[in-house]
PDB file of N, CA and C in Angstrom:
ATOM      1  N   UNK A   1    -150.472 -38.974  47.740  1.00  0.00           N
ATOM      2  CA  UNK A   1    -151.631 -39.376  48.516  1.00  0.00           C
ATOM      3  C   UNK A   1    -151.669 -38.612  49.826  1.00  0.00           C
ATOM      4  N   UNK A   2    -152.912 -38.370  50.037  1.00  0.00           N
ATOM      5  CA  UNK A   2    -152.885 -37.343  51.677  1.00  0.00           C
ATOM      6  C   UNK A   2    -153.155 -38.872  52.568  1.00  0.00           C
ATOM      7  N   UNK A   3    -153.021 -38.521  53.560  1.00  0.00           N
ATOM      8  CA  UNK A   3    -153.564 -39.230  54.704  1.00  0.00           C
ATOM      9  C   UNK A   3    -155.496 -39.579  54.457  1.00  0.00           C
ATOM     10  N   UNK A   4    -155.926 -38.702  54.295  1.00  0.00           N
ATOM     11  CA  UNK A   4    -157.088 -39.412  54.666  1.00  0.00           C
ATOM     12  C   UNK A   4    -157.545 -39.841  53.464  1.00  0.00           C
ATOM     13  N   UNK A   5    -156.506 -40.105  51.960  1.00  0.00           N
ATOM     14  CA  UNK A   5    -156.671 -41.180  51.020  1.00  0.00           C
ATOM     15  C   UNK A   5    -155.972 -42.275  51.440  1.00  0.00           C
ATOM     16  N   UNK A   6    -154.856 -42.377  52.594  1.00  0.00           N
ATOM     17  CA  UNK A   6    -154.482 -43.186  52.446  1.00  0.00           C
ATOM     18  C   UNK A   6    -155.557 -43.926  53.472  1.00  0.00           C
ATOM     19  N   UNK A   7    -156.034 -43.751  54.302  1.00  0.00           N
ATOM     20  CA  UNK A   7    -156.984 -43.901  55.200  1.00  0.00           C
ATOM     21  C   UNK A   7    -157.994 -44.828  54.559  1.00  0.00           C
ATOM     22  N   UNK A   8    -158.226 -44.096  53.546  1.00  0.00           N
ATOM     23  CA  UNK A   8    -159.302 -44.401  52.517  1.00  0.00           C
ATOM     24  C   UNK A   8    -158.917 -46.010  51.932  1.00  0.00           C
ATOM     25  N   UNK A   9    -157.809 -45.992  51.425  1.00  0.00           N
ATOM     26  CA  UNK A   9    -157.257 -47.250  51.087  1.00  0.00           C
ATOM     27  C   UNK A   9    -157.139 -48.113  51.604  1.00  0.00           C
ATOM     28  N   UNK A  10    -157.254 -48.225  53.019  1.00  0.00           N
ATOM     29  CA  UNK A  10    -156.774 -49.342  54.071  1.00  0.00           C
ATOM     30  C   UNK A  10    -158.043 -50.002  54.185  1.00  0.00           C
ATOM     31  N   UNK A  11    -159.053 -48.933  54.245  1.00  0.00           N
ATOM     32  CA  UNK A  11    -160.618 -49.493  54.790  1.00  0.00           C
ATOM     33  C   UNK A  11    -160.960 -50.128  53.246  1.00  0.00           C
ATOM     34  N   UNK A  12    -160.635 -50.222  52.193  1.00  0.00           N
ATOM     35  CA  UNK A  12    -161.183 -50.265  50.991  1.00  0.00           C
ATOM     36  C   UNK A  12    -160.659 -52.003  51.163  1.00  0.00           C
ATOM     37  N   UNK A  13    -159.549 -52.495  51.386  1.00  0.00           N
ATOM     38  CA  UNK A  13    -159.321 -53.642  51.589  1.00  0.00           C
ATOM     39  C   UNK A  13    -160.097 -54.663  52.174  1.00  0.00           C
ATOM     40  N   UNK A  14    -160.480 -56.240  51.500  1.00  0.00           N
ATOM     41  CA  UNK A  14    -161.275 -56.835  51.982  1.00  0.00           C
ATOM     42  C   UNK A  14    -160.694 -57.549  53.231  1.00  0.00           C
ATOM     43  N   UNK A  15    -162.482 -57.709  53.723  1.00  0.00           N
ATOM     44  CA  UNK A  15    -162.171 -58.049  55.414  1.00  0.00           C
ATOM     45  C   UNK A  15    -160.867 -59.335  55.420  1.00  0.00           C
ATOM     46  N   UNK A  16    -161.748 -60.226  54.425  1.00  0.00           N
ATOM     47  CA  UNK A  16    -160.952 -61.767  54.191  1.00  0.00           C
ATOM     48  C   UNK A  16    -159.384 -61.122  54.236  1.00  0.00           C
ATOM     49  N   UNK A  17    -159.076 -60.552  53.388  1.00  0.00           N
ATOM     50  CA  UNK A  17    -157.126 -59.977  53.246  1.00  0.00           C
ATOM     51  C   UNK A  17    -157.379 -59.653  55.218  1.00  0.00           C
ATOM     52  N   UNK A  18    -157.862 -59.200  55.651  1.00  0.00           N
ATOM     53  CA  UNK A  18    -157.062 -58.438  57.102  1.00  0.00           C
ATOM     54  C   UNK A  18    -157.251 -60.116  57.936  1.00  0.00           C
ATOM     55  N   UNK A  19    -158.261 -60.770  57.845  1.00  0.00           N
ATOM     56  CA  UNK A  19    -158.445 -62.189  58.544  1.00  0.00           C
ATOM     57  C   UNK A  19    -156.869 -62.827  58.111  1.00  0.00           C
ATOM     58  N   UNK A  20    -156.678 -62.916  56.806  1.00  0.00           N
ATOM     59  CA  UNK A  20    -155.730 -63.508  55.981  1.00  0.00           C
ATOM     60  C   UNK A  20    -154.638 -63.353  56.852  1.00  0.00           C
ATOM     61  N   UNK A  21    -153.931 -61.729  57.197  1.00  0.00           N
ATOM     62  CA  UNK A  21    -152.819 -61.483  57.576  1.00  0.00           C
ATOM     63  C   UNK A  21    -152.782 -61.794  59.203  1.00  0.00           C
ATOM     64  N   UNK A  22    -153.768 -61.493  59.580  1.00  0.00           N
ATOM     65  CA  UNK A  22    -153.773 -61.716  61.131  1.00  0.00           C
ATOM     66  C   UNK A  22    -153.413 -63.096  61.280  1.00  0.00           C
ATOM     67  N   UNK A  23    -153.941 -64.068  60.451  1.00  0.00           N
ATOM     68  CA  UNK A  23    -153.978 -65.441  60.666  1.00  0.00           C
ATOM     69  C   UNK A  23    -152.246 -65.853  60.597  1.00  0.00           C
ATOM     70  N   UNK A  24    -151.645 -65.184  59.463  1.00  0.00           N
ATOM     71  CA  UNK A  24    -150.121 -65.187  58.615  1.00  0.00           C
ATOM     72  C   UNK A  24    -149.486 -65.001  60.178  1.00  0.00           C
ATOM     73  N   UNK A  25    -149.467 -63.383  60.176  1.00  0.00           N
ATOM     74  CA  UNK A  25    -149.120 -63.050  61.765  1.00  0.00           C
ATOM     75  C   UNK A  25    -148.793 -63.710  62.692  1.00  0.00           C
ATOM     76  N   UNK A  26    -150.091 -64.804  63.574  1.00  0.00           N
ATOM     77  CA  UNK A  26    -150.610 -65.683  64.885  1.00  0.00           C
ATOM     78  C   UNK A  26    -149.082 -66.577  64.548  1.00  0.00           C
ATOM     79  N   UNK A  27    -149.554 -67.482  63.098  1.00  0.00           N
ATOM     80  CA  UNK A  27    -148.637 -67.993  63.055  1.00  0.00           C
ATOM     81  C   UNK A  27    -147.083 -68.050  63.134  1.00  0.00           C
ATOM     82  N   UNK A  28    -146.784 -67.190  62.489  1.00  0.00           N
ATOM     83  CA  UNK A  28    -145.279 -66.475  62.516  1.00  0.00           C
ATOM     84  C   UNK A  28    -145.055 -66.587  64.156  1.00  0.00           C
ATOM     85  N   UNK A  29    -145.679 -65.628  64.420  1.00  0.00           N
ATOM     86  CA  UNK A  29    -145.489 -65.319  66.134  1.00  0.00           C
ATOM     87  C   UNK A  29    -145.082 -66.893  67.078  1.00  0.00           C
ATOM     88  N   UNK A  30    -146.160 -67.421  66.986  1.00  0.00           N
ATOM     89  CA  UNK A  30    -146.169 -68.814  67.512  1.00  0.00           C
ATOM     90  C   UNK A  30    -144.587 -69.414  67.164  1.00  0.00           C
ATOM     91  N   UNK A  31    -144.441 -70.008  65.604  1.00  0.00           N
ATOM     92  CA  UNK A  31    -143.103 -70.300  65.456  1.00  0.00           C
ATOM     93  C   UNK A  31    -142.357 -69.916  65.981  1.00  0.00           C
ATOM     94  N   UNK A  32    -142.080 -68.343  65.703  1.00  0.00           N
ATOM     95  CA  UNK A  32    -140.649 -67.371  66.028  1.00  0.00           C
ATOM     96  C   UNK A  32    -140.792 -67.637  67.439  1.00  0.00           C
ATOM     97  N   UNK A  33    -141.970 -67.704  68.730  1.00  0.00           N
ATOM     98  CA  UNK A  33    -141.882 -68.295  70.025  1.00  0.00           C
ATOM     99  C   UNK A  33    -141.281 -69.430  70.528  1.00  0.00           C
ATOM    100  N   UNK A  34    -142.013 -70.437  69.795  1.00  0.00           N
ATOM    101  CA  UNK A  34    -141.615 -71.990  69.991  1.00  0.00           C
ATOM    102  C   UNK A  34    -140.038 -72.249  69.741  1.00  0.00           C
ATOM    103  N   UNK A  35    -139.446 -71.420  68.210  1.00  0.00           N
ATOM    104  CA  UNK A  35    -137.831 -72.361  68.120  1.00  0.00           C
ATOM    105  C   UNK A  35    -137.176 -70.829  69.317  1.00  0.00           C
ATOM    106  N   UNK A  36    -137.402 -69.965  68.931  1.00  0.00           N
ATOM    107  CA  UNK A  36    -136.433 -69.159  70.436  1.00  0.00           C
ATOM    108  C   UNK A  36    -137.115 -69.729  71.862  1.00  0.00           C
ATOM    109  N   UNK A  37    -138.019 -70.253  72.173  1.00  0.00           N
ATOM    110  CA  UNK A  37    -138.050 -71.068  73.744  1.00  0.00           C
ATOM    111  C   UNK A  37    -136.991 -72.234  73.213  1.00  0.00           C
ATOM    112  N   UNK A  38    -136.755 -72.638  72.259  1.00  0.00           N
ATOM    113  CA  UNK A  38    -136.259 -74.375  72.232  1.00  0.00           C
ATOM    114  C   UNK A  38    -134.937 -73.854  72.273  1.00  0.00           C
ATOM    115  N   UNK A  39    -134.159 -73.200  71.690  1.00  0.00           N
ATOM    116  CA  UNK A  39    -133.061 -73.032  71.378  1.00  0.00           C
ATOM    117  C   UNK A  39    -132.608 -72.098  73.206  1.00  0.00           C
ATOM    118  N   UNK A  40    -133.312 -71.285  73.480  1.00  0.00           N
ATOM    119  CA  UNK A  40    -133.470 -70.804  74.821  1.00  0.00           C
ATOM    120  C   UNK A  40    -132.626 -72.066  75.667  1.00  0.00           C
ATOM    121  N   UNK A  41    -133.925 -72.979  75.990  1.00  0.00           N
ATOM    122  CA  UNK A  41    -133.705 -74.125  76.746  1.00  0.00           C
ATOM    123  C   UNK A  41    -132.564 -75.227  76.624  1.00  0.00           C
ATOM    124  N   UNK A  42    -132.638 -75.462  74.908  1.00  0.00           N
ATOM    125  CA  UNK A  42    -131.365 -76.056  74.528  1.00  0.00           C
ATOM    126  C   UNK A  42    -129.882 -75.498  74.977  1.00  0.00           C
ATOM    127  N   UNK A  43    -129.615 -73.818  75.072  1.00  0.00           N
ATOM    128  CA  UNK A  43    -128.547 -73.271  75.555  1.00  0.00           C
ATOM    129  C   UNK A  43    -128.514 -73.538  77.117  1.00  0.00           C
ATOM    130  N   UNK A  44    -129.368 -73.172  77.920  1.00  0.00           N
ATOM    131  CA  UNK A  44    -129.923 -73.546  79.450  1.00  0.00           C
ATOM    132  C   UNK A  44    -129.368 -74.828  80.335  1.00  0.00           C
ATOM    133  N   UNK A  45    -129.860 -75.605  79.262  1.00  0.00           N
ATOM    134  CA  UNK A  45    -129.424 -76.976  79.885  1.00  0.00           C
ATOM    135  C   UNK A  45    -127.703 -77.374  79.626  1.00  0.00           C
ATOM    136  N   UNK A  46    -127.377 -77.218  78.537  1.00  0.00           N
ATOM    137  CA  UNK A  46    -125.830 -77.420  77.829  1.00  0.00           C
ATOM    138  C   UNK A  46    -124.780 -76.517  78.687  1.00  0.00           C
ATOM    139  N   UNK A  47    -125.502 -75.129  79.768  1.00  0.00           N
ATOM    140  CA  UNK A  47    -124.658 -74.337  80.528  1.00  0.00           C
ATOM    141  C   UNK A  47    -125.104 -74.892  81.841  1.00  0.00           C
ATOM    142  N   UNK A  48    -126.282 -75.694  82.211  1.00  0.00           N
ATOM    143  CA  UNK A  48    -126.716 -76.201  83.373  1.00  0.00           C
ATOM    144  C   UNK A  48    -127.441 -77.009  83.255  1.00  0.00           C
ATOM    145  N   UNK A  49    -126.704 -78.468  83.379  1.00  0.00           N
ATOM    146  CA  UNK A  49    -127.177 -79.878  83.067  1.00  0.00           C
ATOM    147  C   UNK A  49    -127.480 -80.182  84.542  1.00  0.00           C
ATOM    148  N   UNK A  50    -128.329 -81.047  84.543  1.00  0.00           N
ATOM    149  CA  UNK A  50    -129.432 -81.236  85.606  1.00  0.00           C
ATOM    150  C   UNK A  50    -129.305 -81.654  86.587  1.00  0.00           C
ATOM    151  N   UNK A  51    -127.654 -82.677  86.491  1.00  0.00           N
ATOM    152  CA  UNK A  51    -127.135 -83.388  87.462  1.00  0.00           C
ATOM    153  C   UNK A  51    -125.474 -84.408  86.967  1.00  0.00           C
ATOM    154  N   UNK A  52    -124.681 -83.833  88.045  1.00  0.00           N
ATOM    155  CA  UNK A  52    -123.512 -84.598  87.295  1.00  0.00           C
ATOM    156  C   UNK A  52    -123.029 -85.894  88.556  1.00  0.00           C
ATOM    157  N   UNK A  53    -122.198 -86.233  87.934  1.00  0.00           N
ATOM    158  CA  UNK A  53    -122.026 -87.299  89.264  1.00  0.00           C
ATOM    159  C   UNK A  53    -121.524 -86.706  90.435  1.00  0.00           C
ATOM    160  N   UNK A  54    -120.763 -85.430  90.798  1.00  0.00           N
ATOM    161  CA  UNK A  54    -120.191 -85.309  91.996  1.00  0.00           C
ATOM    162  C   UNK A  54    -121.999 -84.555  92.838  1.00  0.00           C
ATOM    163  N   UNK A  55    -122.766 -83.863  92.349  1.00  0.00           N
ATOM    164  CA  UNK A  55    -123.796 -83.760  92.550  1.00  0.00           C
ATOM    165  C   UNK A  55    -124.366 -85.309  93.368  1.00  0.00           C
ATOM    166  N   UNK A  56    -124.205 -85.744  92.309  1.00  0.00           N
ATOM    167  CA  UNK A  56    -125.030 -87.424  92.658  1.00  0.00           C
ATOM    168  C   UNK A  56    -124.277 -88.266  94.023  1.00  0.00           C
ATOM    169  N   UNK A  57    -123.127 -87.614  93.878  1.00  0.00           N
ATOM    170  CA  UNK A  57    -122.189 -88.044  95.255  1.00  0.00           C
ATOM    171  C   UNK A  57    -122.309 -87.976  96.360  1.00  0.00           C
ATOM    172  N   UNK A  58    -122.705 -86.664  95.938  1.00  0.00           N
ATOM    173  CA  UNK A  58    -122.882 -85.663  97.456  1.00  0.00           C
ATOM    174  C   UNK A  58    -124.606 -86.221  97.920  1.00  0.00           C
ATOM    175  N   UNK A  59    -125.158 -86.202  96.913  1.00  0.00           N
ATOM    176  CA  UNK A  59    -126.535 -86.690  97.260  1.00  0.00           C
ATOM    177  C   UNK A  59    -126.487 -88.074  98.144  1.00  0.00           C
ATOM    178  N   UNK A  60    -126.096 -88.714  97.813  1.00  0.00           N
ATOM    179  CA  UNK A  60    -125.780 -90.178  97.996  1.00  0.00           C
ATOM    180  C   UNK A  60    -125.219 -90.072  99.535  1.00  0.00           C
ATOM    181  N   UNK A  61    -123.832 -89.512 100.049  1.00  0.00           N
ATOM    182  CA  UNK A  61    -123.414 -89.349 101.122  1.00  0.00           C
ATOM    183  C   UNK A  61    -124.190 -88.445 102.082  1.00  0.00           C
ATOM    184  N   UNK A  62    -125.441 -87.698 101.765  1.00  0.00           N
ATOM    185  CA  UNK A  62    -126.034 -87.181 102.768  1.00  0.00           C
ATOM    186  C   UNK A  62    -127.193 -87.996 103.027  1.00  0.00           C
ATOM    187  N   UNK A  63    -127.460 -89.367 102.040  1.00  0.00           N
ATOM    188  CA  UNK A  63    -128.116 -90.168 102.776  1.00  0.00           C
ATOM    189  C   UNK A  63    -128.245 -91.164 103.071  1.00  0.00           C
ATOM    190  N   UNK A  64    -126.618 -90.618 103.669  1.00  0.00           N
ATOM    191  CA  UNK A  64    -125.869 -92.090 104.517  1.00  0.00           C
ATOM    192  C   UNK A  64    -125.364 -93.358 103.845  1.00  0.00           C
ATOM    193  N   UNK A  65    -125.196 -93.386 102.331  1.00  0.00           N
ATOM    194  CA  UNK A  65    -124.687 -94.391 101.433  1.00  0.00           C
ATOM    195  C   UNK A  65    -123.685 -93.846 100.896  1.00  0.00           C
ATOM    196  N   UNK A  66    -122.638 -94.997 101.110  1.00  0.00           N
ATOM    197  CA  UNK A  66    -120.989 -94.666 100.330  1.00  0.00           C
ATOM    198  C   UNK A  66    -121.346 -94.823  98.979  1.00  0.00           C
ATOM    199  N   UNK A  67    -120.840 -94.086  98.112  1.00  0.00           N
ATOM    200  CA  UNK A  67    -121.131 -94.009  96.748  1.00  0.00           C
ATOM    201  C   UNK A  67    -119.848 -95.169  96.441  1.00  0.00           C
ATOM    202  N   UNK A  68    -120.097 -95.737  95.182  1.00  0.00           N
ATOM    203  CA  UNK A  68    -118.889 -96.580  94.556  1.00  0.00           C
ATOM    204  C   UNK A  68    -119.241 -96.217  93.114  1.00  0.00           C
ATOM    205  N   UNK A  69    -117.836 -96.260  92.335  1.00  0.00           N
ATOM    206  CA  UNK A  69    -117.802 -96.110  91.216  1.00  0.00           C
ATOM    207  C   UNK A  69    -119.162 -96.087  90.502  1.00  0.00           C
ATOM    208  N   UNK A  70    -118.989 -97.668  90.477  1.00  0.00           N
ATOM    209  CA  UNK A  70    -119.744 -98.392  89.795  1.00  0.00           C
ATOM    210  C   UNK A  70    -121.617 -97.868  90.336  1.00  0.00           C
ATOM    211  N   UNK A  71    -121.927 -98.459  91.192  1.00  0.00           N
ATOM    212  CA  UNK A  71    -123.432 -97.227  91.799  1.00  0.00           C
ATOM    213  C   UNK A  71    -123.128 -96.161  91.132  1.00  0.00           C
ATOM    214  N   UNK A  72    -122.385 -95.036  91.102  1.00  0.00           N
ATOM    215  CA  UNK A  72    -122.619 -93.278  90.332  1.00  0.00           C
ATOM    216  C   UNK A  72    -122.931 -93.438  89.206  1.00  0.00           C
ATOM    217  N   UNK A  73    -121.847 -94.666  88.629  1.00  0.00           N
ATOM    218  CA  UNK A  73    -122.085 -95.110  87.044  1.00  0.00           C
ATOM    219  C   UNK A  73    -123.512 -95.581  87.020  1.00  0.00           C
ATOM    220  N   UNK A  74    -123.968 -96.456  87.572  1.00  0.00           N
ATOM    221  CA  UNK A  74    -125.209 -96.968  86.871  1.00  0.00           C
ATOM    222  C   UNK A  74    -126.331 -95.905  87.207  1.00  0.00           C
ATOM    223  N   UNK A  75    -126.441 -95.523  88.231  1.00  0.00           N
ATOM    224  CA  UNK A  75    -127.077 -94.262  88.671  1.00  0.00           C
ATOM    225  C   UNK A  75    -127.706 -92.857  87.388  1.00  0.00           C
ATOM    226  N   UNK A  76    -125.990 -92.865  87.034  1.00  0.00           N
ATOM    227  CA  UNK A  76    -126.339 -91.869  85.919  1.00  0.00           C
ATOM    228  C   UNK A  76    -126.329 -92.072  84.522  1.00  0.00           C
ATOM    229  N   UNK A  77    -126.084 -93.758  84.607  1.00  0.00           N
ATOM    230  CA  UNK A  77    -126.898 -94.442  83.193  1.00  0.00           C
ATOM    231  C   UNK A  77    -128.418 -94.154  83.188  1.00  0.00           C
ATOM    232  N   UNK A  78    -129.007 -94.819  84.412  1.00  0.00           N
ATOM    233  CA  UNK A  78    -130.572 -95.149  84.014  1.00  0.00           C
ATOM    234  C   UNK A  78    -131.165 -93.663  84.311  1.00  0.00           C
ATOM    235  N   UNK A  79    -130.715 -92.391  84.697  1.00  0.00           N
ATOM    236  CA  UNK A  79    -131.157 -91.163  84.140  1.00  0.00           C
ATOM    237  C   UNK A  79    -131.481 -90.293  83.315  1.00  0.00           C
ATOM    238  N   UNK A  80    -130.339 -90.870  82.317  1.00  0.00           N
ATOM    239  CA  UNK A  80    -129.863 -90.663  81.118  1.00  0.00           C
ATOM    240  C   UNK A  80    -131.027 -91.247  80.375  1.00  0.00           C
ATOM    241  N   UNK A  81    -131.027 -92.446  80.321  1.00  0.00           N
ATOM    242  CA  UNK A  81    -132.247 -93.256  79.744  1.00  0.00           C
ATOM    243  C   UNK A  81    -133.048 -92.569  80.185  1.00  0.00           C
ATOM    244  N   UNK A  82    -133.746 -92.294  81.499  1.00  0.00           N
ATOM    245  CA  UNK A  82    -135.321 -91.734  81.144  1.00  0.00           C
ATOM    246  C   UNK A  82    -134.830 -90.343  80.524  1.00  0.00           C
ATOM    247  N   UNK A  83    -134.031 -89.691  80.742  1.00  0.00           N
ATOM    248  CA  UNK A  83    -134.062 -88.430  79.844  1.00  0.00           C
ATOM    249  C   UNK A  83    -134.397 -88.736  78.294  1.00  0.00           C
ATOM    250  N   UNK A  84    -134.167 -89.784  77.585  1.00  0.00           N
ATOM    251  CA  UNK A  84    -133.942 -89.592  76.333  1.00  0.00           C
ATOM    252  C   UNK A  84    -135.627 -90.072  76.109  1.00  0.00           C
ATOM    253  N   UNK A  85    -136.130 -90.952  77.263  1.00  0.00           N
ATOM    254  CA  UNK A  85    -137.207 -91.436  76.792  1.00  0.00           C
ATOM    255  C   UNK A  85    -138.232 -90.631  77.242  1.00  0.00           C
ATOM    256  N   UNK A  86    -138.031 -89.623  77.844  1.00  0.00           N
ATOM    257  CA  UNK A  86    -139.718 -88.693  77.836  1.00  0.00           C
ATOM    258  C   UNK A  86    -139.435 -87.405  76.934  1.00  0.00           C
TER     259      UNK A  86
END
């Protein structure tokens, strides 16, 4: 085949097949975006979690409240909870 049969061949294809693949394409793209952002973010957070208790400590003592066990603990219970719930 020369080039401008093969040329010939491409345009000979119906419009619907090129709609078809573009559409195949969008999609693919989208997926292959969405799980590499998730898996992205999933690594992100697991190397830099959002807040640990000595974080929460230090927070606490710069505004002017002695932290106790028990406060850090419940502190970073009910965080936890809204994390899981939004």
């Amino acid at each position: 085949m020369t080039s401008s049969e093969e040329e010939h061949a491409l345009a000979n294809i119906a419009p619907w097949i090129w709609i078809l693949i573009i559409i195949v394409v969008a999609i693919a793209s989208a997926l292959a975006g969405f799980f590499g952002a998730r898996k992205y973010m999933q690594n992100y957070l697991k190397d830099n979690p959002p807040i640990n208790e000595d974080q929460l400590r230090a927070m606490m003592l710069q505004m002017g409240q002695k932290p106790s066990q028990r406060k850090l603990h419940q502190m970073m219970t009910a965080m936890k909870q809204n994390a899981h719930e939004k």
